[in-house]
C-alpha atoms as a PDB file:
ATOM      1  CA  UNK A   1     133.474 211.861 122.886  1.00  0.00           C
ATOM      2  CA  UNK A   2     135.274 215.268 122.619  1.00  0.00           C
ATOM      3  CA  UNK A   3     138.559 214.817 123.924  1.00  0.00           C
ATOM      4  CA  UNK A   4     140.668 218.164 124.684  1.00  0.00           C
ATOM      5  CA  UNK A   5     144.290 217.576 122.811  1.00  0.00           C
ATOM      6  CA  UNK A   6     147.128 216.626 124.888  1.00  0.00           C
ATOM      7  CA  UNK A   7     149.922 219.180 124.606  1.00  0.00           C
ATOM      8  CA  UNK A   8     152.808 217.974 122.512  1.00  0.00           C
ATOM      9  CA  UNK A   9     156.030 219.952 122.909  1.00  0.00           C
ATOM     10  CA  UNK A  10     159.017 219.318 120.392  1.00  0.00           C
ATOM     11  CA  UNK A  11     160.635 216.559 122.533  1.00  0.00           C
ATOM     12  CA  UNK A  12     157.041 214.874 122.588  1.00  0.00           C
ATOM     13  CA  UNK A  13     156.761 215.035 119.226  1.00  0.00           C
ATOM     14  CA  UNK A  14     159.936 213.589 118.062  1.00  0.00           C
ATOM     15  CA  UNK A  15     159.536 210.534 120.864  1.00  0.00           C
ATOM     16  CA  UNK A  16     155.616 209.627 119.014  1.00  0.00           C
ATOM     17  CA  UNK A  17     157.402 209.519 115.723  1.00  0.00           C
ATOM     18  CA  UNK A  18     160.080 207.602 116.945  1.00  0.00           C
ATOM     19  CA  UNK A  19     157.718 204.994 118.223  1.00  0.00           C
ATOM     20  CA  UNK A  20     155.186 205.151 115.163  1.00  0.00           C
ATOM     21  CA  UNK A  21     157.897 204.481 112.994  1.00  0.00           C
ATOM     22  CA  UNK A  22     159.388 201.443 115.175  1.00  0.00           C
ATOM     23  CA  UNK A  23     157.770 200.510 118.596  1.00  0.00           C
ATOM     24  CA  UNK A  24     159.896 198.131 119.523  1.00  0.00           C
ATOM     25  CA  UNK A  25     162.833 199.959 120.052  1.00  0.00           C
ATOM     26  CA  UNK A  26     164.730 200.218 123.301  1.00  0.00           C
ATOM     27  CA  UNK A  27     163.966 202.540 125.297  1.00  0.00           C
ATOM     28  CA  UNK A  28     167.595 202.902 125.414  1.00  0.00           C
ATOM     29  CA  UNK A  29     167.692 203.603 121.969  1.00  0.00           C
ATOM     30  CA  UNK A  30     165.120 206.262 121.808  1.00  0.00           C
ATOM     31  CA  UNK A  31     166.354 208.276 124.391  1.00  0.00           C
ATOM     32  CA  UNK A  32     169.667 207.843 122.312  1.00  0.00           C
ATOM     33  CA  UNK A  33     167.549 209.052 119.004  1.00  0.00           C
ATOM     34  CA  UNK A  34     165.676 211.856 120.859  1.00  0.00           C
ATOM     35  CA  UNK A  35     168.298 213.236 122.883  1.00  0.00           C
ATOM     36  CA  UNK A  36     167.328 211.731 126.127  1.00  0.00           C
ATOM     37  CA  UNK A  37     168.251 209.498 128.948  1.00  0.00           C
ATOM     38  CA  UNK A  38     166.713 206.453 129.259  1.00  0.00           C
ATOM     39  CA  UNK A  39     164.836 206.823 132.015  1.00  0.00           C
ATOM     40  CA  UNK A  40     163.716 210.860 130.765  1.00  0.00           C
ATOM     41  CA  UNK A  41     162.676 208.721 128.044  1.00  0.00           C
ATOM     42  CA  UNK A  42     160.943 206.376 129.570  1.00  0.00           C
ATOM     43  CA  UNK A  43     159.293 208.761 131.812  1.00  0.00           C
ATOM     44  CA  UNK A  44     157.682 210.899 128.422  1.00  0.00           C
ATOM     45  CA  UNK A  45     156.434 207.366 127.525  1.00  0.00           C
ATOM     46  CA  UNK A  46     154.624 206.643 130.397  1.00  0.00           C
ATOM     47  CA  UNK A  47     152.705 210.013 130.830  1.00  0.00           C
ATOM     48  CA  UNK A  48     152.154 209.622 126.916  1.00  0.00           C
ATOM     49  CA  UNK A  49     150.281 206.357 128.133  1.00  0.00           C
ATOM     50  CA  UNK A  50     148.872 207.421 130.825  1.00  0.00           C
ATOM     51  CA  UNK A  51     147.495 210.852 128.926  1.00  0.00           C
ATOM     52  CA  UNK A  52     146.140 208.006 125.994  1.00  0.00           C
ATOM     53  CA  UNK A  53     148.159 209.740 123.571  1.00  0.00           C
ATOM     54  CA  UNK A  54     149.958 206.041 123.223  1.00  0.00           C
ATOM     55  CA  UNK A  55     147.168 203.662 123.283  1.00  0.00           C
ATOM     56  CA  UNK A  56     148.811 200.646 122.300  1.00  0.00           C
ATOM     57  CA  UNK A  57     151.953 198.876 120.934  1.00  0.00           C
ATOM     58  CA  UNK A  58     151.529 196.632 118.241  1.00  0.00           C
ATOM     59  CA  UNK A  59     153.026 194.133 115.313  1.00  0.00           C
ATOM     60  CA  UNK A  60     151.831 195.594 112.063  1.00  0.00           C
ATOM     61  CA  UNK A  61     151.472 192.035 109.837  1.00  0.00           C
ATOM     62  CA  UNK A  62     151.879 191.474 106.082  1.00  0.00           C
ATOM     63  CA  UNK A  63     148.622 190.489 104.962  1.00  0.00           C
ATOM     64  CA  UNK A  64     149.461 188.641 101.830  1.00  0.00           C
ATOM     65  CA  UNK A  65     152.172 186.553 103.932  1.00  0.00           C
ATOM     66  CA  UNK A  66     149.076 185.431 106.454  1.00  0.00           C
ATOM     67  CA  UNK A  67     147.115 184.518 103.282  1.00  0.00           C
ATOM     68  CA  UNK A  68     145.170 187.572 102.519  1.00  0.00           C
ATOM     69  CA  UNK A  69     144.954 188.384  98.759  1.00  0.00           C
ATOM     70  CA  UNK A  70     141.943 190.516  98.635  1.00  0.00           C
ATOM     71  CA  UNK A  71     140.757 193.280 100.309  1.00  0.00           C
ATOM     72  CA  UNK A  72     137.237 195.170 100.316  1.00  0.00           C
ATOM     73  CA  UNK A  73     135.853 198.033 101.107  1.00  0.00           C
ATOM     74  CA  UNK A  74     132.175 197.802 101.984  1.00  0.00           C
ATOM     75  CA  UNK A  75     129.429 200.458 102.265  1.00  0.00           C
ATOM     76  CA  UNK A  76     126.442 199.478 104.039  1.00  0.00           C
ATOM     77  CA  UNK A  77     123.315 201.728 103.981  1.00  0.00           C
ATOM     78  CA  UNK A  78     120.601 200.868 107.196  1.00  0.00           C
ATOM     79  CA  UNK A  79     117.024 200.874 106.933  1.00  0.00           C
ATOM     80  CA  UNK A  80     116.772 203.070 110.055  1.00  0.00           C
ATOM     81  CA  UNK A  81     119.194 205.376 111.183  1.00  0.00           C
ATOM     82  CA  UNK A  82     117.629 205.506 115.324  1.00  0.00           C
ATOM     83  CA  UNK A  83     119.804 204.686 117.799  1.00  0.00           C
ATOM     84  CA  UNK A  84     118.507 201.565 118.166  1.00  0.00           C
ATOM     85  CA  UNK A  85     119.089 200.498 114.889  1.00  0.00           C
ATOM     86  CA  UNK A  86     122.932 201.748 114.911  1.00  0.00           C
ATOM     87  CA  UNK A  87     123.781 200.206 118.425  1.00  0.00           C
ATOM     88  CA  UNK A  88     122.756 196.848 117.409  1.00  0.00           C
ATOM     89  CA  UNK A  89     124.515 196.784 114.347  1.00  0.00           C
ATOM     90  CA  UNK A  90     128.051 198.285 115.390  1.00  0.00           C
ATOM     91  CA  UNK A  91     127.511 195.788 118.632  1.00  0.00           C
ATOM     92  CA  UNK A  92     127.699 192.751 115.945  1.00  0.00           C
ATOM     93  CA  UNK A  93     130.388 194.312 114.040  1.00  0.00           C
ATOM     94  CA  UNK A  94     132.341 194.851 117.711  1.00  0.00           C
ATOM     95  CA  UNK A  95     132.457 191.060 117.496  1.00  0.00           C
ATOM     96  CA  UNK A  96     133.518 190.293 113.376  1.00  0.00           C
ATOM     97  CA  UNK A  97     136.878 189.929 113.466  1.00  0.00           C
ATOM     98  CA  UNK A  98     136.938 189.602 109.333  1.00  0.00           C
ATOM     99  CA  UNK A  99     135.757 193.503 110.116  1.00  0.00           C
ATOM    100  CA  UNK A 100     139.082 194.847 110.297  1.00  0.00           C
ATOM    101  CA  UNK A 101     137.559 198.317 110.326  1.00  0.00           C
ATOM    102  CA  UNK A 102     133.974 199.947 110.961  1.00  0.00           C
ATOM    103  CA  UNK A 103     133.434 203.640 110.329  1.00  0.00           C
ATOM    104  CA  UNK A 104     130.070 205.607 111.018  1.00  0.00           C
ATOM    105  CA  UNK A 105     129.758 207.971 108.243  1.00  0.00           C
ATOM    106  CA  UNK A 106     128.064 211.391 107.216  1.00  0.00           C
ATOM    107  CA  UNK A 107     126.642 210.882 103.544  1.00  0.00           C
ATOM    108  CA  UNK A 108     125.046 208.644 101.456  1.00  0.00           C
ATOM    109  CA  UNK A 109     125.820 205.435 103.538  1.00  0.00           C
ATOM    110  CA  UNK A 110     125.860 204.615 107.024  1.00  0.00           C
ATOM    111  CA  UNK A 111     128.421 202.901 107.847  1.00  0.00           C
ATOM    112  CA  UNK A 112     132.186 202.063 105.956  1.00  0.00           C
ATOM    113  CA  UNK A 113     133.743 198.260 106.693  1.00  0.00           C
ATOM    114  CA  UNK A 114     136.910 197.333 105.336  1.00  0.00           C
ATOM    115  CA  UNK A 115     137.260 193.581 104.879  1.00  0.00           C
ATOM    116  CA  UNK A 116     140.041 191.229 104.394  1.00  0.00           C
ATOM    117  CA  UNK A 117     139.383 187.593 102.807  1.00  0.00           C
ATOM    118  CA  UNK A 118     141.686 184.783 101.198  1.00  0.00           C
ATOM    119  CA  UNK A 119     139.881 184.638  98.142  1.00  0.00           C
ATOM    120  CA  UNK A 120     136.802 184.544  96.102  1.00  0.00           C
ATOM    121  CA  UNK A 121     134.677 182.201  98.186  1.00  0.00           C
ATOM    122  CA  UNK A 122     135.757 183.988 101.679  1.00  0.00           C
ATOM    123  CA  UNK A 123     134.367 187.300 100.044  1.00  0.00           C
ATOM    124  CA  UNK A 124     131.377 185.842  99.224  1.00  0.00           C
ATOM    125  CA  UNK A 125     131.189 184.132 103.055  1.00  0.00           C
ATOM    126  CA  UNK A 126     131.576 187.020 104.462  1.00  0.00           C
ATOM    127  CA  UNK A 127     129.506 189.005 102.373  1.00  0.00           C
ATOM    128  CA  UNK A 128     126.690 186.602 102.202  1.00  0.00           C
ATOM    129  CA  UNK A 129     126.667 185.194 105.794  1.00  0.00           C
ATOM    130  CA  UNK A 130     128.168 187.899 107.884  1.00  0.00           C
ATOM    131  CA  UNK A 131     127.814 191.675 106.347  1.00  0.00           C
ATOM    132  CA  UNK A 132     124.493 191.141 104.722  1.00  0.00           C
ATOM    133  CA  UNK A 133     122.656 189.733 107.658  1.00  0.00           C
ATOM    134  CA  UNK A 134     123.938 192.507 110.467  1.00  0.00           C
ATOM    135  CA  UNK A 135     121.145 193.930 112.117  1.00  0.00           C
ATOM    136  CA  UNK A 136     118.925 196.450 110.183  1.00  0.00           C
ATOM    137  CA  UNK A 137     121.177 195.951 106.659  1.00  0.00           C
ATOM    138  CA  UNK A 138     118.984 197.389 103.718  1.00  0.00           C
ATOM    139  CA  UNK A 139     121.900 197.763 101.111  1.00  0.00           C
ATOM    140  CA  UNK A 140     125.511 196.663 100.713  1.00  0.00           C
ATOM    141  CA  UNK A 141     127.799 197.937  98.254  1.00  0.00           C
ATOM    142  CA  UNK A 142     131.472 196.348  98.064  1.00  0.00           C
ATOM    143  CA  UNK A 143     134.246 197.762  96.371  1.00  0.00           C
ATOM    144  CA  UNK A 144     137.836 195.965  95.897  1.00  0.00           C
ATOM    145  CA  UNK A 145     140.870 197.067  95.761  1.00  0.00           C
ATOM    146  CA  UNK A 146     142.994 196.276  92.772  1.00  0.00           C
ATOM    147  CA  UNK A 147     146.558 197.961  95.559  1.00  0.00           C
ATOM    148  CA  UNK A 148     147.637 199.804  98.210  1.00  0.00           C
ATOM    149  CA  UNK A 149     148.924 203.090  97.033  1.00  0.00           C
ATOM    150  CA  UNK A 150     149.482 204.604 100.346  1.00  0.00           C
ATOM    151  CA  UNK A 151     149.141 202.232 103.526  1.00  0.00           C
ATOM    152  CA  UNK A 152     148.556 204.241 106.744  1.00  0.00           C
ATOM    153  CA  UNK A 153     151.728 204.681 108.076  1.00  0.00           C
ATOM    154  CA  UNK A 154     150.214 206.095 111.428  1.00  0.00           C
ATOM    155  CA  UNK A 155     148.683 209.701 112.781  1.00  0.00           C
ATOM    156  CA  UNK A 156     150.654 212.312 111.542  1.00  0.00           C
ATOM    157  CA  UNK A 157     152.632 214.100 113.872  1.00  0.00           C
END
């Protein structure tokens, strides 16, 4: 899915940041912040949307405050790479929500899940019942990590 980028002139620019750094400001405000009125503002905003540049808003969440306390980062190797074999397994995944991320990958495995669980035993649930019984699994590797150096702070712009 090659998608041609969507022009972003300096106004643009500063209006994305605005809202990656705090989406649930008033429109009001970040015409204020940008140098806008708020209905220029709101205007950018909407062909933004409309464009997909903005796809979504949403609430980031503390994950150790919902219970969290481990996260994993698990690399899963198929034993067929066909289409087949990949549509079935990412149409499983589409459905996990303890998958909090799914990447296709170029290199020595297939596919790159990152994983949130409570604790020891919802690792080893998920692991055990969910990852290592998707569709066409032939190896799982899990790595955890120990702590978030740099979180992603959204798409640089």
């Amino acid at each position: 899915m090659n998608q041609t980028p969507f022009h972003l002139d300096r106004i643009n620019r500063m209006l994305l940041r605005a809202l990656r750094d705090d989406s649930q400001r008033s429109v009001a405000e970040l015409g204020e912040l940008i140098g806008l009125s708020a209905s220029a503002c709101h205007r950018r905003m909407k062909i933004l949307e409309q464009a997909g540049v903005i796809r979504a808003y949403r609430a980031e969440l503390d994950e150790t405050m919902l219970g969290f306390s481990m996260s994993f980062f698990v690399e899963v190797t198929l034993a067929s790479q066909n289409e087949a074999a990949l549509d079935a397994f990412e149409d499983v995944v589409l459905r996990l929500p303890e998958v909090l991320e799914c990447h296709l990958m170029a290199g020595e495995s297939d596919y790159f899940l990152r994983v949130l669980c409570r604790d020891r035993e919802d690792f080893e649930r998920i692991h055990g019942r969910l990852i290592a019984r998707l569709p066409g699994v032939a190896r799982v590797q899990s790595n955890m990590s120990i702590r978030t150096v740099k979180p992603c702070s959204g798409v640089p712009i």
